[in-house]
Protein backbone atom coordinates (compact mmCIF):
# COMPACT_ATOMS: atom_id res chain seq x y z
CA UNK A 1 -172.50 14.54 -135.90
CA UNK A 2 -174.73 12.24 -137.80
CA UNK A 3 -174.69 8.07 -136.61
CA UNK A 4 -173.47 5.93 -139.16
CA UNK A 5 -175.36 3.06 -140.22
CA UNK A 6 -173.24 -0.16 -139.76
CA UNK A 7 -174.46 -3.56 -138.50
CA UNK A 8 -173.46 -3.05 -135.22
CA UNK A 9 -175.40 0.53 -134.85
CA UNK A 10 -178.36 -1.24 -136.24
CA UNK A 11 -178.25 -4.22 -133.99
CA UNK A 12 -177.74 -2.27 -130.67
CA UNK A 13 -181.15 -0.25 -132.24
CA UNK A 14 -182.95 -3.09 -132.53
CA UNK A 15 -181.94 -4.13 -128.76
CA UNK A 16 -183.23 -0.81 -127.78
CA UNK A 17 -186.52 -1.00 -129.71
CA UNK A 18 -186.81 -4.66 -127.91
CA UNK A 19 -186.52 -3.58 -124.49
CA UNK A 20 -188.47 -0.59 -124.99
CA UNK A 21 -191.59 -2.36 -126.79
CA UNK A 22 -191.42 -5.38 -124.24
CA UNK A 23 -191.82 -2.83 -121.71
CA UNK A 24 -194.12 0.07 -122.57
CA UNK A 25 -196.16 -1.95 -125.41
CA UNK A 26 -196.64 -5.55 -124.64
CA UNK A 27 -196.31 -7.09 -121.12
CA UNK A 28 -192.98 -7.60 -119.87
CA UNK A 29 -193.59 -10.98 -118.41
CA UNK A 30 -195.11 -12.45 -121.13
CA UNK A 31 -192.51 -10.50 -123.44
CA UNK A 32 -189.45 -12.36 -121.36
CA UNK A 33 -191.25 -15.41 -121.01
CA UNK A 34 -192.31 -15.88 -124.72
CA UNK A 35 -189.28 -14.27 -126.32
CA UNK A 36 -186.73 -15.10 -123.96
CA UNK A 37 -184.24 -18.38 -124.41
CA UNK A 38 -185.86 -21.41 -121.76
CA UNK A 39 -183.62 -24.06 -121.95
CA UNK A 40 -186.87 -26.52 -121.36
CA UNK A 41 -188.33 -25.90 -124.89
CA UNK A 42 -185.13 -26.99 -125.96
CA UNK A 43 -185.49 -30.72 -124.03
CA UNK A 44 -189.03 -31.12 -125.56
CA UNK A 45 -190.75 -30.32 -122.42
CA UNK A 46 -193.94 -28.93 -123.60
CA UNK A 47 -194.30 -24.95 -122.24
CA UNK A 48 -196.41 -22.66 -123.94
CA UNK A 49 -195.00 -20.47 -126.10
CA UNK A 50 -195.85 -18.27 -129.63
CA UNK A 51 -192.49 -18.24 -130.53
CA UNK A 52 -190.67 -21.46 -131.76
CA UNK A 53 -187.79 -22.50 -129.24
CA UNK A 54 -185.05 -22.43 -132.09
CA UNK A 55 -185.60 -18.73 -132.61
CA UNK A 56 -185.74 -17.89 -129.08
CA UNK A 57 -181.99 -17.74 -128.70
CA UNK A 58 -182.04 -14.65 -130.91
CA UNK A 59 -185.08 -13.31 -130.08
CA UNK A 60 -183.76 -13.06 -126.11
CA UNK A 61 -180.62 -11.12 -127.61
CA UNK A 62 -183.17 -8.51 -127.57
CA UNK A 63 -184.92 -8.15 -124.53
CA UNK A 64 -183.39 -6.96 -121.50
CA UNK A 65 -184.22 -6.84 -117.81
CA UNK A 66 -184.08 -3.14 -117.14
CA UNK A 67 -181.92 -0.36 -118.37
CA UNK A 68 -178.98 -0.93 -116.84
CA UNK A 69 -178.89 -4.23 -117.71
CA UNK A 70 -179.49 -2.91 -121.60
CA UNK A 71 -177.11 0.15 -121.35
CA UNK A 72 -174.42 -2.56 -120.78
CA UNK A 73 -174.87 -4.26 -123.39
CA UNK A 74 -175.38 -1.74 -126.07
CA UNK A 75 -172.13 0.22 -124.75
CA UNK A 76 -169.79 -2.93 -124.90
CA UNK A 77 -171.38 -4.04 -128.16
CA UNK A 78 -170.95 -0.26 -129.58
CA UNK A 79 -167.53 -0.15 -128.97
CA UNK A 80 -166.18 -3.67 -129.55
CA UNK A 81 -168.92 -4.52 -132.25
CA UNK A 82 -167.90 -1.02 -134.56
CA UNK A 83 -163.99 -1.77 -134.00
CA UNK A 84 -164.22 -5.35 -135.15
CA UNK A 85 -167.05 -4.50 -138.25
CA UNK A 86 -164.34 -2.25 -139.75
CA UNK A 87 -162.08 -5.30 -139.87
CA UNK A 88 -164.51 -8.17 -141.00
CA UNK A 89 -167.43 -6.33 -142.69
CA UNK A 90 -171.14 -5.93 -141.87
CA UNK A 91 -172.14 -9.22 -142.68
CA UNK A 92 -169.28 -11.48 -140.57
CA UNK A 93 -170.32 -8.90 -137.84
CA UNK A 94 -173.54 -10.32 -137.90
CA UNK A 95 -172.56 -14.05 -138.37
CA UNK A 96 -170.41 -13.36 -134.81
CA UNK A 97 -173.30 -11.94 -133.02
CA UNK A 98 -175.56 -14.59 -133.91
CA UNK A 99 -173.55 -17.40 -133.76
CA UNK A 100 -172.29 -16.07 -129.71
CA UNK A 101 -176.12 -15.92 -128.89
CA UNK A 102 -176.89 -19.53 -129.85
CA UNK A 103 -173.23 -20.89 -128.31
CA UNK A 104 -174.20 -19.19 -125.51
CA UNK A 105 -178.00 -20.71 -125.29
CA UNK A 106 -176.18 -24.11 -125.89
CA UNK A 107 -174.27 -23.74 -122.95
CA UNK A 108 -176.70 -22.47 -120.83
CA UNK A 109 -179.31 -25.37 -122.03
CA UNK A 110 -176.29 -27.66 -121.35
CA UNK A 111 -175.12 -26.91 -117.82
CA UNK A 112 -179.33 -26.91 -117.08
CA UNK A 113 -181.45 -28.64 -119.93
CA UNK A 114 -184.87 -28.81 -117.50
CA UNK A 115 -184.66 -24.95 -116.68
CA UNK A 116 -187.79 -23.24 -116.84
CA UNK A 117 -186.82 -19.80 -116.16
CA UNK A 118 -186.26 -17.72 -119.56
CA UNK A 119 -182.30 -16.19 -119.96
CA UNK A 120 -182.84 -12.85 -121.67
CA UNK A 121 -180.22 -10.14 -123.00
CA UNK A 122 -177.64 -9.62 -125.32
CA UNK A 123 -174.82 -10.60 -122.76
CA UNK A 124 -174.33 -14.07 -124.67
CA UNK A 125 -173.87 -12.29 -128.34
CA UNK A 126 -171.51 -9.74 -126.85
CA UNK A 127 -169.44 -11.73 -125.34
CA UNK A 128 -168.56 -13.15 -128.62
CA UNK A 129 -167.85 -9.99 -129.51
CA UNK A 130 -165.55 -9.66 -126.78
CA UNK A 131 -163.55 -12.48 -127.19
CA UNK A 132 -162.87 -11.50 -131.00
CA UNK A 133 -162.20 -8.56 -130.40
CA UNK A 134 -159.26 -9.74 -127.33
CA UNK A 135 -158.30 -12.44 -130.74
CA UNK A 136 -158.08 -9.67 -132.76
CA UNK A 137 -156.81 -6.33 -131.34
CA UNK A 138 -154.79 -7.89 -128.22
CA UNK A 139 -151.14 -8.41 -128.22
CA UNK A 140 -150.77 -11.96 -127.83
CA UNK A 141 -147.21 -13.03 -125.76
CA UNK A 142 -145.03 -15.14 -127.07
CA UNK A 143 -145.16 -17.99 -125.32
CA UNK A 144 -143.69 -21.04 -128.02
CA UNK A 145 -142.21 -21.00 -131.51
CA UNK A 146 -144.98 -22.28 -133.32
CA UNK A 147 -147.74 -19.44 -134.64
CA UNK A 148 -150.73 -21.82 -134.24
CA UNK A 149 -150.25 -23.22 -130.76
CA UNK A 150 -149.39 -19.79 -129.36
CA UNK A 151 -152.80 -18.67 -130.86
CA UNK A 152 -154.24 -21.95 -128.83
CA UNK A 153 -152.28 -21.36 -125.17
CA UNK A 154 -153.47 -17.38 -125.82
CA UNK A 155 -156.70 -17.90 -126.00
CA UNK A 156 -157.03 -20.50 -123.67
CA UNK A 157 -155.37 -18.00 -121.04
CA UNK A 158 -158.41 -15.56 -122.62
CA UNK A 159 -160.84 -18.12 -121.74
CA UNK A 160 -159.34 -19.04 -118.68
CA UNK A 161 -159.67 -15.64 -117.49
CA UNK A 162 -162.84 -14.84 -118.68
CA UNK A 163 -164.49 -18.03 -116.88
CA UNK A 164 -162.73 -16.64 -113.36
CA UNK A 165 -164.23 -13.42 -113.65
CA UNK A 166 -167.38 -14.60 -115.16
CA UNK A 167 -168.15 -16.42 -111.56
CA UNK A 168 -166.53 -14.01 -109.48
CA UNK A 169 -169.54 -11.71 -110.82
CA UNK A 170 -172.01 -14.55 -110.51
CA UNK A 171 -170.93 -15.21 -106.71
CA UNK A 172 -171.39 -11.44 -105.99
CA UNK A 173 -174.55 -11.64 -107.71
CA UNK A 174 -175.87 -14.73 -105.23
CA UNK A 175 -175.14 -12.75 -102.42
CA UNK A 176 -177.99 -9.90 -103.58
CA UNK A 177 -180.25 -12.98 -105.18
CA UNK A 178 -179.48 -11.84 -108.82
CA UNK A 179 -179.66 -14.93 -111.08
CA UNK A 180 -176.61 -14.76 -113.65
CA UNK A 181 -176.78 -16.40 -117.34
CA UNK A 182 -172.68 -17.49 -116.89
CA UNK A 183 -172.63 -20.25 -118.27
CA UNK A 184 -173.96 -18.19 -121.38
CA UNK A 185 -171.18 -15.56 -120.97
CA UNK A 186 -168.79 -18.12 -121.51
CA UNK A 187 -170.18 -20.23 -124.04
CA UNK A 188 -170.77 -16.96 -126.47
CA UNK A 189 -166.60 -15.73 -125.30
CA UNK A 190 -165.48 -19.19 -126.13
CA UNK A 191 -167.72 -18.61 -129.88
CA UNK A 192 -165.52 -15.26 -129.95
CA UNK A 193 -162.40 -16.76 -129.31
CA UNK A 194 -162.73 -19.69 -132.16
CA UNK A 195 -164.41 -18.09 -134.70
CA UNK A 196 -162.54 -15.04 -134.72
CA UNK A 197 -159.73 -16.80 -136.44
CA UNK A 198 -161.87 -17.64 -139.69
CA UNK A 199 -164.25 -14.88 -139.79
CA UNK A 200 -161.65 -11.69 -138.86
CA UNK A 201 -159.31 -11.12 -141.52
CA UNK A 202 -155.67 -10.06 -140.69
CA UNK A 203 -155.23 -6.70 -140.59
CA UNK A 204 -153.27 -4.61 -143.69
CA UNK A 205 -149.73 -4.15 -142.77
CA UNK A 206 -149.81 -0.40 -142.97
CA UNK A 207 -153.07 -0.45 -140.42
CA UNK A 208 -152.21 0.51 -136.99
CA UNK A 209 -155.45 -0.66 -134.59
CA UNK A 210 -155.95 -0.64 -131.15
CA UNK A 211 -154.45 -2.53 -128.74
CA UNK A 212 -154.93 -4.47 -125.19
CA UNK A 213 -152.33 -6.26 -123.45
CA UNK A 214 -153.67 -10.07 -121.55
């Protein structure tokens, strides 16, 4: 069955290619450390770097830590990215994923502007993903009368949930010293969860998609 070429197959190729070049073709260190996001760069501190810093957010989308940490990624983005492209169109796709990865590198840079460390992977981006995808597909409760502010208390019970797990995962990740961009996670789901409303457009009344229940 041949692949279809939509946005979303072509930007969890590109994520592939990334992780495979930084690893087998250039240096992975200097790959990471170069190409990844460091929220330093963004405070002015002077680190060395061939890439400029206001790229980097995008750039990091790209590079992974190992394959499991890339197989993640490209799965979740695969199956929420396709769903919501068929909705919104190649190009809004795109918008989404790009504007989650540089929410997300604001938020990291925000909760630690002095970081030196680079933040690498596509976990920011897909988040976004995620949370349009809960915005768009999920069957929202009806909690009051008025259409707009049940969209509000829904996706504030979204985010709300989203930021519980997201440090639930980052305490179990302490425990084995594995450093997790959360503050990342949630700044690209919260990017999901707002922009969804102007860049997804409501779905034909004869359509029938996929639900989840939150």
């Amino acid at each position: 069955m041949p692949v279809r070429l939509t946005a979303t197959n072509v930007l969890a190729a590109v994520a592939v290619l990334g992780y495979f070049l930084a690893r087998y073709l250039w240096d992975v260190v200097d790959a990471h450390y170069f190409g990844g996001f460091v929220p330093a760069r963004w405070s002015g501190i002077n680190l060395e770097s061939n890439v400029p810093a206001w790229l980097t957010p995008l750039t990091a989308a790209f590079l992974h830590a190992d394959f499991y940490h890339l197989l993640f990624n490209t799965v979740v983005l695969l199956y929420c990215g396709n769903a919501l492209e068929r909705r919104m169109g190649p190009s809004r796709l795109v918008i989404l994923f790009v504007v989650g990865a540089y929410l997300a590198a604001v938020a990291q840079w925000w909760t630690d502007p002095a970081a030196a460390l680079p933040m690498i992977g596509a976990s920011g981006a897909v988040s976004a993903l995620i949370g349009a995808y809960a915005m768009t597909f999920g069957s929202r409760r009806q909690l009051v009368a008025s259409p707009a502010l049940n969209r509000f208390l829904n996706a504030l019970w979204l985010l709300a949930f989203w930021v519980a797990v997201q440090y639930a995962i980052d305490f179990a990740a302490a425990l084995e010293n594995t450093l997790i961009a959360t503050p990342a996670h949630i700044g690209g789901f919260l990017a999901g969860l707002v922009f969804a409303r102007w860049l997804v457009p409501p779905a034909p009344v004869s359509a029938a998609p996929p639900t989840i229940e939150y």
